[in-house]
N, C-alpha and C. Protein backbone atom coordinates (compact mmCIF):
# COMPACT_ATOMS: atom_id res chain seq x y z
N UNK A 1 -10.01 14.02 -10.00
CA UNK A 1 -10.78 12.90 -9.49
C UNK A 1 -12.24 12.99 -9.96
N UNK A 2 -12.57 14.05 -9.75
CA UNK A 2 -14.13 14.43 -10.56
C UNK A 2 -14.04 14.03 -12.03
N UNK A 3 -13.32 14.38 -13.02
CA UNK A 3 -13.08 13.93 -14.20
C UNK A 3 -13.15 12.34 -14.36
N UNK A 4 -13.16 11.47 -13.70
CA UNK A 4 -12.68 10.06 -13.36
C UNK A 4 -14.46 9.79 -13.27
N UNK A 5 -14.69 10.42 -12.30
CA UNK A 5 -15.97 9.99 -11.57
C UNK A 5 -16.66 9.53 -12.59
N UNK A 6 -17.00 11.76 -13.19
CA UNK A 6 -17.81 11.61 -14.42
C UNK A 6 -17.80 10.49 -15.80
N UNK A 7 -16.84 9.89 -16.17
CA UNK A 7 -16.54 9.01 -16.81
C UNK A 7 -16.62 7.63 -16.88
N UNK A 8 -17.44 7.54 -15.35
CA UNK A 8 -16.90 6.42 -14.67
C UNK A 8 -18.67 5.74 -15.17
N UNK A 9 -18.74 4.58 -15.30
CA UNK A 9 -20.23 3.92 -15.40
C UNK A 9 -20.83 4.38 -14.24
N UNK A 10 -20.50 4.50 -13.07
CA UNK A 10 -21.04 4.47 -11.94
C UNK A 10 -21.56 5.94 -11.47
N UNK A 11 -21.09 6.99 -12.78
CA UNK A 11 -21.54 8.03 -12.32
C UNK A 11 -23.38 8.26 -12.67
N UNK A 12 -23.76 8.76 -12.24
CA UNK A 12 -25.54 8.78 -12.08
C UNK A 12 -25.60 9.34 -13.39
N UNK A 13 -25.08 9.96 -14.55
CA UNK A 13 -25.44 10.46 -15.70
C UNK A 13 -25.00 9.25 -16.93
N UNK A 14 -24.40 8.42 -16.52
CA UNK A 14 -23.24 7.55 -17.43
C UNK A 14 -24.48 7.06 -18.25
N UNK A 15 -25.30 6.56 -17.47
CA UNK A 15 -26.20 5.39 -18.56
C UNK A 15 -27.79 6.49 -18.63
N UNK A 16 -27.87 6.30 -20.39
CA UNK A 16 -29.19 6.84 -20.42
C UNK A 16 -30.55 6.47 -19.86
N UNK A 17 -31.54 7.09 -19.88
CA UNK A 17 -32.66 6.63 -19.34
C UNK A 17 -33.14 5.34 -20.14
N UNK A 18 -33.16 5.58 -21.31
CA UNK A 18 -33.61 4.15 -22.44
C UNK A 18 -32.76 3.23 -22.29
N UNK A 19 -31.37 2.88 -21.40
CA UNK A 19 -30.62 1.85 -21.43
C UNK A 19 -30.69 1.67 -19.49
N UNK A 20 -31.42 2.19 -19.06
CA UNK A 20 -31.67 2.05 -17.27
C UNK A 20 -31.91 1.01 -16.68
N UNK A 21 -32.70 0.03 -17.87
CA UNK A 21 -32.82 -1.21 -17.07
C UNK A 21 -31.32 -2.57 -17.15
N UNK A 22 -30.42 -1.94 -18.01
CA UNK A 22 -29.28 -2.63 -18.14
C UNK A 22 -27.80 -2.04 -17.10
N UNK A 23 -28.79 -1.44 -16.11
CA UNK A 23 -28.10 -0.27 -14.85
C UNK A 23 -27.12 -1.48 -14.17
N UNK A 24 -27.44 -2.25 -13.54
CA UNK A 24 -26.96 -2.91 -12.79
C UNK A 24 -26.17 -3.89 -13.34
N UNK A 25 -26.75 -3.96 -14.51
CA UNK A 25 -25.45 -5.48 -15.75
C UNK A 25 -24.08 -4.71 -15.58
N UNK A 26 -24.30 -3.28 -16.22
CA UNK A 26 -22.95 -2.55 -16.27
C UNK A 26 -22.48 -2.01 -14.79
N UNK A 27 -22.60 -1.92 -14.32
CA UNK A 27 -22.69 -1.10 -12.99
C UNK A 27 -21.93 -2.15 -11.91
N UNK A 28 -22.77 -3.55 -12.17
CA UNK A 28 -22.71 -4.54 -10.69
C UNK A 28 -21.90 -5.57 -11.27
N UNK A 29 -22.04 -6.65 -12.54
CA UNK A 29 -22.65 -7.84 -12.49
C UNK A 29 -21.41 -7.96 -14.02
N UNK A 30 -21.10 -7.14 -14.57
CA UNK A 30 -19.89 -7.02 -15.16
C UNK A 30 -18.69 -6.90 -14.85
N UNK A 31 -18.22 -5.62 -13.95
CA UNK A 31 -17.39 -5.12 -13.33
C UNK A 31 -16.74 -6.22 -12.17
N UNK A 32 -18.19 -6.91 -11.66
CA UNK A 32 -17.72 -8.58 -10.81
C UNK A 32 -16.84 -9.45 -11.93
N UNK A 33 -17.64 -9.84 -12.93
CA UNK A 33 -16.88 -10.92 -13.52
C UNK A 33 -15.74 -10.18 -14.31
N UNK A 34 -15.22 -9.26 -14.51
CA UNK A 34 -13.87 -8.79 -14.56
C UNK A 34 -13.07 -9.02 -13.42
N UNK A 35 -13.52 -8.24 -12.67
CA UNK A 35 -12.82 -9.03 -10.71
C UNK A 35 -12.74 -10.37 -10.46
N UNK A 36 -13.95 -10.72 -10.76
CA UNK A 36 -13.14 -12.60 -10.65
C UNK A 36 -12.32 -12.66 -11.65
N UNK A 37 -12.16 -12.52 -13.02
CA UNK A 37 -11.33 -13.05 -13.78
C UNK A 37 -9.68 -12.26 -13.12
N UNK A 38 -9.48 -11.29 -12.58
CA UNK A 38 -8.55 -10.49 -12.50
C UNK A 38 -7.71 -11.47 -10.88
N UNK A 39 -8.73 -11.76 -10.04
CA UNK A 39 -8.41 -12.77 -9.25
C UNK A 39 -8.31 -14.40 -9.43
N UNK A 40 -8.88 -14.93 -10.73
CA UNK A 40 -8.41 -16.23 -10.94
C UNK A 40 -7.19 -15.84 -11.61
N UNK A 41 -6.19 -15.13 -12.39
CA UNK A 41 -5.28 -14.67 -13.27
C UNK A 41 -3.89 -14.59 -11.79
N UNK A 42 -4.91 -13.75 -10.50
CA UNK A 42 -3.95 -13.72 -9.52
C UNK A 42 -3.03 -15.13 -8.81
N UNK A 43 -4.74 -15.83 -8.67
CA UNK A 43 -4.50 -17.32 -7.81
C UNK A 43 -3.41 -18.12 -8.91
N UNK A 44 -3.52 -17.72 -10.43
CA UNK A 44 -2.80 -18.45 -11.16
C UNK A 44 -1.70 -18.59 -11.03
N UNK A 45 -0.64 -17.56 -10.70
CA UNK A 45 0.58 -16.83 -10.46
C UNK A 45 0.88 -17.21 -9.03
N UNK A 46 -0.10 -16.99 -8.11
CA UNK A 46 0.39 -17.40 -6.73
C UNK A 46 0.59 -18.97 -6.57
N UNK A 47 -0.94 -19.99 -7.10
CA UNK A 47 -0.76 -20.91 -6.92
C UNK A 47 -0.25 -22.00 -7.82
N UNK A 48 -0.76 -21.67 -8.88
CA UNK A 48 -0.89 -22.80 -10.23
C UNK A 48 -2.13 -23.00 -10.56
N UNK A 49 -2.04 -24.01 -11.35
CA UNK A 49 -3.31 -24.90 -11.36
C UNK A 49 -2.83 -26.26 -11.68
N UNK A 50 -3.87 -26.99 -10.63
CA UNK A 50 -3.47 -28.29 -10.41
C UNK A 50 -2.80 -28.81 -12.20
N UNK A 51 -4.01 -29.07 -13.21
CA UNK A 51 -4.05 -29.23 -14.08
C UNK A 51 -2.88 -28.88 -15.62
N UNK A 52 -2.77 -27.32 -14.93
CA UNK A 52 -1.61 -26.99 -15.87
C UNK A 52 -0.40 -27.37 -14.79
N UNK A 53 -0.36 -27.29 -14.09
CA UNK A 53 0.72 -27.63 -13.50
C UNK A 53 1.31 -29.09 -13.66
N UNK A 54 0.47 -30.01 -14.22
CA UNK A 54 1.01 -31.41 -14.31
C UNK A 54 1.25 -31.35 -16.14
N UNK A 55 0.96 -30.76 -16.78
CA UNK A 55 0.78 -30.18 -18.03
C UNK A 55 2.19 -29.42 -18.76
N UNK A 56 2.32 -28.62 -17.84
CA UNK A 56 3.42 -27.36 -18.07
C UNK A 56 4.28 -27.07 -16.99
N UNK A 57 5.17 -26.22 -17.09
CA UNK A 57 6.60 -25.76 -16.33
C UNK A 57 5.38 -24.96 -15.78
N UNK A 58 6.39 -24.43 -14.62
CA UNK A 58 5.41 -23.05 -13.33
C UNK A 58 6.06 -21.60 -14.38
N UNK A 59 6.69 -21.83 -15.42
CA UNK A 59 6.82 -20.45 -15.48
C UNK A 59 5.40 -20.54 -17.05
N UNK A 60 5.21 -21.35 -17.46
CA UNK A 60 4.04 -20.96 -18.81
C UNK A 60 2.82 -20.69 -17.63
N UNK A 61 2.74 -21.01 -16.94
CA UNK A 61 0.92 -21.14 -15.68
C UNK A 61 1.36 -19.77 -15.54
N UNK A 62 2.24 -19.31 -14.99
CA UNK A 62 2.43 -18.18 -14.51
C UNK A 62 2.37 -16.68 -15.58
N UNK A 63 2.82 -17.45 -16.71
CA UNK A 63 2.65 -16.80 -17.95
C UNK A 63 1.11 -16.58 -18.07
N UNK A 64 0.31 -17.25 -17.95
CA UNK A 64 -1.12 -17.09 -18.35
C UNK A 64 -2.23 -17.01 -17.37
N UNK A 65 -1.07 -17.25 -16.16
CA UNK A 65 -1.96 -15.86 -14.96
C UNK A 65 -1.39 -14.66 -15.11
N UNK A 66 -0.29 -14.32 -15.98
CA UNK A 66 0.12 -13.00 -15.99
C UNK A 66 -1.00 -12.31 -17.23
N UNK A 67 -1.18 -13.14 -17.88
CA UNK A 67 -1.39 -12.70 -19.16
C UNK A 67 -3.37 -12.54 -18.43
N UNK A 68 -3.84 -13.68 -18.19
CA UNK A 68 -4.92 -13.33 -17.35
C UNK A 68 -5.31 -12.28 -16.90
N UNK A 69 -4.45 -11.91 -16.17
CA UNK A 69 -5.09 -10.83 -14.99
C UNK A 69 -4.47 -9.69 -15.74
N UNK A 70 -3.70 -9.20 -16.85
CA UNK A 70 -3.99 -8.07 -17.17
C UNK A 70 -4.92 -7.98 -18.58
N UNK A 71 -5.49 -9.07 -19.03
CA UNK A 71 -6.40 -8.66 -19.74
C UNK A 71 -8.04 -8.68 -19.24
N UNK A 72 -7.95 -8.62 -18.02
CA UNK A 72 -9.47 -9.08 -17.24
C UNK A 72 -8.95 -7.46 -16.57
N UNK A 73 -8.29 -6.57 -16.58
CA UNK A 73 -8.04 -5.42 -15.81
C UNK A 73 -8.04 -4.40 -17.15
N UNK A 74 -8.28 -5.24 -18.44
CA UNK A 74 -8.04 -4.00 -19.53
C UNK A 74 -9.60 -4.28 -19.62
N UNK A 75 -10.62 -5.53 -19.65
CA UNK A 75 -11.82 -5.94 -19.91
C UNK A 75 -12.80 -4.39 -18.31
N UNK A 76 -11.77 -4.98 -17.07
CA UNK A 76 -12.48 -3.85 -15.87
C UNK A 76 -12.84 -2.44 -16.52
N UNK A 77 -11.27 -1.86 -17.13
CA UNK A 77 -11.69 -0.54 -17.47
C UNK A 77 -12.55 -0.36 -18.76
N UNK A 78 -12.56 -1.02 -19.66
CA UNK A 78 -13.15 -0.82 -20.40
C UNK A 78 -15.28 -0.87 -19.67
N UNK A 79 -15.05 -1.53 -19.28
CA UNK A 79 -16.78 -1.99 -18.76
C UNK A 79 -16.57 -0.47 -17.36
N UNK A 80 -15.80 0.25 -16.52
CA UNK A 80 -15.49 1.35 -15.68
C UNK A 80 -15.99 2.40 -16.70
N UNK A 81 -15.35 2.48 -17.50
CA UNK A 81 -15.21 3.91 -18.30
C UNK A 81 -15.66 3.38 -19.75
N UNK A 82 -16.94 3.94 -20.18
CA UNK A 82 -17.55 3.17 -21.02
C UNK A 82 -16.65 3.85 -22.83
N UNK A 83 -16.06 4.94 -22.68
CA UNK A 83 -15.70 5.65 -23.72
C UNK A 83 -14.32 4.94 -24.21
N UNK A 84 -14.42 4.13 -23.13
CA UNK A 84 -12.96 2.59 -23.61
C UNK A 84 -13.63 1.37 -24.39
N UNK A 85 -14.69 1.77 -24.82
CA UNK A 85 -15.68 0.27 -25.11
C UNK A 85 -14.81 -0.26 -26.09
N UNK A 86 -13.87 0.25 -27.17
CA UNK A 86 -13.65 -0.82 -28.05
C UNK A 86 -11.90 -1.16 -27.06
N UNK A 87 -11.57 -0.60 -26.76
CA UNK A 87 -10.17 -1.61 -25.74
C UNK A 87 -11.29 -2.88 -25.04
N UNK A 88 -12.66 -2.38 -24.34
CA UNK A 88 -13.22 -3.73 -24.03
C UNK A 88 -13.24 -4.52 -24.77
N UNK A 89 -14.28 -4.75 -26.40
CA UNK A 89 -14.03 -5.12 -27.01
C UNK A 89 -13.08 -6.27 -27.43
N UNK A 90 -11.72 -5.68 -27.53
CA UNK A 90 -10.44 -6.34 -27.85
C UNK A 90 -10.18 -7.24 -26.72
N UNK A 91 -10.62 -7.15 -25.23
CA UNK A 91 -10.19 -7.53 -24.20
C UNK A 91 -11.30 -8.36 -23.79
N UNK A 92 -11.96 -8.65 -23.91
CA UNK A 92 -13.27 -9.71 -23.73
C UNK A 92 -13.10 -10.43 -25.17
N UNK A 93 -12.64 -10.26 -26.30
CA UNK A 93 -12.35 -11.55 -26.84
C UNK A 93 -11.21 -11.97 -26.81
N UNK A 94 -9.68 -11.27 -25.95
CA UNK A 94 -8.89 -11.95 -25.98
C UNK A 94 -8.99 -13.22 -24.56
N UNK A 95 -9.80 -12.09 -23.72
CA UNK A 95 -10.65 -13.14 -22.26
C UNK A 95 -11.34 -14.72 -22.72
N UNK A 96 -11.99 -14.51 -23.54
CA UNK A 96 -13.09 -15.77 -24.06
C UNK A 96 -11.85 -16.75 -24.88
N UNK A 97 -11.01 -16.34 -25.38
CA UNK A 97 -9.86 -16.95 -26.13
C UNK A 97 -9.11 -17.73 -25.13
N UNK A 98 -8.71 -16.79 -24.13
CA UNK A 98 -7.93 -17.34 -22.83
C UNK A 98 -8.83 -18.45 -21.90
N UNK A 99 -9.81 -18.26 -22.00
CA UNK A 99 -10.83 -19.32 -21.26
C UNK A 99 -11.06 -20.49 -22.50
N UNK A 100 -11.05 -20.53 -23.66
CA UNK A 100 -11.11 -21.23 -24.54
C UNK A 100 -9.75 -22.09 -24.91
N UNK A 101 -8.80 -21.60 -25.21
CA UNK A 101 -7.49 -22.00 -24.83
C UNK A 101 -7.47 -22.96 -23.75
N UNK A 102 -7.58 -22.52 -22.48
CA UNK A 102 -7.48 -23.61 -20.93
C UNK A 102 -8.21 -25.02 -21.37
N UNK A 103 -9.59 -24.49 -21.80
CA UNK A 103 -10.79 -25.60 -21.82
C UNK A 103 -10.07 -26.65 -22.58
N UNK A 104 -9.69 -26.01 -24.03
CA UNK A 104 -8.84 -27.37 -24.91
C UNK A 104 -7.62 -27.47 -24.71
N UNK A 105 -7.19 -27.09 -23.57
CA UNK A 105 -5.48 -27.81 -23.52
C UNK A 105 -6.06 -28.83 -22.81
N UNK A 106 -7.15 -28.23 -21.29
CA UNK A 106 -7.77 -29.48 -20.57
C UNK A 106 -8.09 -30.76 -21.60
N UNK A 107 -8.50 -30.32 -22.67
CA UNK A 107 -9.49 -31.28 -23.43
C UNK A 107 -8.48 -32.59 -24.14
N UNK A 108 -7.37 -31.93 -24.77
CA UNK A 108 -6.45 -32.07 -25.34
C UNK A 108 -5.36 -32.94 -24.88
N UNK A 109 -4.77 -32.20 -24.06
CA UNK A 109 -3.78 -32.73 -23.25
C UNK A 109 -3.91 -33.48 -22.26
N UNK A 110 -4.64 -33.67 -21.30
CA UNK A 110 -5.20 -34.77 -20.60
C UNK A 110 -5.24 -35.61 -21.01
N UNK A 111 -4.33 -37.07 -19.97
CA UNK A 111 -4.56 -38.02 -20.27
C UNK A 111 -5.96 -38.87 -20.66
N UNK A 112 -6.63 -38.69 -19.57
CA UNK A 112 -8.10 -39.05 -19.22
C UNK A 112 -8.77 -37.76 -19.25
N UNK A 113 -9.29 -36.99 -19.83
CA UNK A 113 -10.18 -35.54 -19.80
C UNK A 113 -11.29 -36.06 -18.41
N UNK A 114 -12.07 -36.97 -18.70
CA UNK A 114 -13.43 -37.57 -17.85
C UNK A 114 -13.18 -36.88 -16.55
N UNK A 115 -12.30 -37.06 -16.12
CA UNK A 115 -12.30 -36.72 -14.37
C UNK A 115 -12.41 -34.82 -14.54
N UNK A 116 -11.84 -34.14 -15.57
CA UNK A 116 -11.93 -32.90 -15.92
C UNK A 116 -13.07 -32.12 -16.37
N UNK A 117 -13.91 -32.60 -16.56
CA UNK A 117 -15.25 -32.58 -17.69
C UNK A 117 -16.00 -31.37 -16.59
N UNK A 118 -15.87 -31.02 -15.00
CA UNK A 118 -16.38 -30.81 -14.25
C UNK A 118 -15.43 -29.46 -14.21
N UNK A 119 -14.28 -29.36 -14.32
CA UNK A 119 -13.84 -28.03 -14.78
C UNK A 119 -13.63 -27.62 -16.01
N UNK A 120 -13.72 -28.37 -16.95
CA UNK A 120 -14.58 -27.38 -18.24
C UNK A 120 -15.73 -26.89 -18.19
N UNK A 121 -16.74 -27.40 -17.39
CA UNK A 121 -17.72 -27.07 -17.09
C UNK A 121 -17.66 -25.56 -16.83
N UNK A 122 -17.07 -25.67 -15.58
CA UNK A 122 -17.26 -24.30 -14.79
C UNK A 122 -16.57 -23.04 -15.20
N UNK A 123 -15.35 -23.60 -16.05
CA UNK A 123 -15.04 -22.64 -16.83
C UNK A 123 -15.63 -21.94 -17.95
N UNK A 124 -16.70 -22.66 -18.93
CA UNK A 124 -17.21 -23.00 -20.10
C UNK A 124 -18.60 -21.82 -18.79
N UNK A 125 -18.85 -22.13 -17.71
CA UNK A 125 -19.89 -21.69 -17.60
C UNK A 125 -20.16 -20.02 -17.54
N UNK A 126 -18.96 -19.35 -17.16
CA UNK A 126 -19.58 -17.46 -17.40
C UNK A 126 -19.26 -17.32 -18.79
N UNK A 127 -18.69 -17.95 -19.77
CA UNK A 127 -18.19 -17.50 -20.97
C UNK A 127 -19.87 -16.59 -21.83
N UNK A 128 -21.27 -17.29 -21.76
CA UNK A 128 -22.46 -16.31 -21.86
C UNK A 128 -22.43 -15.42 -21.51
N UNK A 129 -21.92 -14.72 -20.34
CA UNK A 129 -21.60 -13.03 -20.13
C UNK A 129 -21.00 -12.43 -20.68
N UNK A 130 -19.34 -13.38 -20.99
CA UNK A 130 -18.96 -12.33 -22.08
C UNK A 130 -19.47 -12.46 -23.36
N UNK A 131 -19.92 -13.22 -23.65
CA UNK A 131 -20.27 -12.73 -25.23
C UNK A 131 -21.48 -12.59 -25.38
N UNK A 132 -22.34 -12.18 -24.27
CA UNK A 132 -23.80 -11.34 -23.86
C UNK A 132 -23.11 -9.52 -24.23
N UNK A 133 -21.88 -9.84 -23.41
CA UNK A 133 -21.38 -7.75 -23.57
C UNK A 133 -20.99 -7.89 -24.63
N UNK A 134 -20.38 -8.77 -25.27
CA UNK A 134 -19.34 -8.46 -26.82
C UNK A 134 -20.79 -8.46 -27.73
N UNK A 135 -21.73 -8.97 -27.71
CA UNK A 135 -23.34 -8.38 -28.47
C UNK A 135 -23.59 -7.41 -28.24
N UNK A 136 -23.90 -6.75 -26.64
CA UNK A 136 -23.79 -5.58 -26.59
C UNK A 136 -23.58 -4.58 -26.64
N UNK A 137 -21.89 -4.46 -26.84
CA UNK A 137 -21.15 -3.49 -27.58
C UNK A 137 -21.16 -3.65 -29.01
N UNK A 138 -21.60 -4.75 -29.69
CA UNK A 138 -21.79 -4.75 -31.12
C UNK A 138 -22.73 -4.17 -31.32
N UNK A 139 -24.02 -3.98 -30.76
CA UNK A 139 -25.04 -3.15 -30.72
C UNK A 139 -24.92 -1.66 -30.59
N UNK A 140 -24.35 -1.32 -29.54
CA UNK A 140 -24.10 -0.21 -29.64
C UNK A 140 -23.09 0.86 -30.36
N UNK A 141 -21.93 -0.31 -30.82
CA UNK A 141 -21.66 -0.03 -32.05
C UNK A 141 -22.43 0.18 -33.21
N UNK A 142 -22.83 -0.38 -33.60
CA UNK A 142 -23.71 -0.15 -34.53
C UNK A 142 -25.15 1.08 -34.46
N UNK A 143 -25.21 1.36 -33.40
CA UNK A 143 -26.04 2.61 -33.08
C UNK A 143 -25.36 3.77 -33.06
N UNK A 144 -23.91 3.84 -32.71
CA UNK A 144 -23.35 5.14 -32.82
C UNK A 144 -22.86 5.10 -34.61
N UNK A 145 -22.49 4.20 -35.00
CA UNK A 145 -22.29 4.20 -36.33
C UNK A 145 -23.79 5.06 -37.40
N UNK A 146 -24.75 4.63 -36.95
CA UNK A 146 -25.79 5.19 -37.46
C UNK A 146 -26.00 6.50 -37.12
N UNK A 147 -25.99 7.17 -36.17
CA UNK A 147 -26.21 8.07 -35.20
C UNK A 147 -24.92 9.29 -36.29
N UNK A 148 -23.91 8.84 -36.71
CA UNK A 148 -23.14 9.44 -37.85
C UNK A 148 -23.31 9.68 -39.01
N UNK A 149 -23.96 8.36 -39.55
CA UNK A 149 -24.38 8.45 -40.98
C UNK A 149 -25.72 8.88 -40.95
């Protein structure tokens, strides 16, 4: 369990002093929007969505709350245990894909989109976080890459 800890973002050594003021992005404010995504993926499966549901059969919705919530739980550990950064990586752009996907089936497939425009919105609206971290791990990619050569 100590092994876990130490590994863990949340352990007091995880983040260097020169990256301290980005304490709480990784720590608080990431690890949330993995949890919401891991709980909209849930509500998907339990409930539907209005939208895909008039759209699609209950077993494709259910398909892509399945598919949801375990790639917002591969996006958690990766942002948990930072030495997973490139599984994050892979999993925050298959996340932004899956939120991109919804937006244009909404866009697409809708008869009338107009009445929808208000949940593309809100969907369209955390997609800046993830690809605030997918910069960030490109960054720091690129610093351990140097840090070699």
């Amino acid at each position: 369990m100590r092994r876990l800890w130490r590994a863990s973002i949340w352990h007091p050594d995880a983040i260097p002093p020169d990256e301290f003021k980005y304490r709480n992005l990784k720590r608080v404010w990431l690890p949330l929007y993995d949890a919401i995504a891991i709980f909209a993926g849930i509500q998907a499966i339990m409930f539907g969505s209005t939208i895909l549901n008039r759209l699609f059969n209950p077993l494709m919705v259910d398909l892509f709350g399945g598919v949801l919530t375990g790639v917002a739980v591969v996006c958690l550990a990766g942002v948990a245990f930072p030495r997973l950064w490139a599984v994050e990586i892979v999993g925050k752009i298959l996340l932004v894909g899956l939120v991109a996907g919804y937006v244009t089936t909404i866009l697409l497939f809708s008869e009338n989109p107009g009445p929808n425009l208000f949940v593309v919105g809100m969907l369209t609206f955390g997609l800046p976080l993830a690809f605030f971290r997918l910069n960030l791990l490109g960054e720091e990619f690129k610093e351990r890459r140097a840090v070699v050569a």
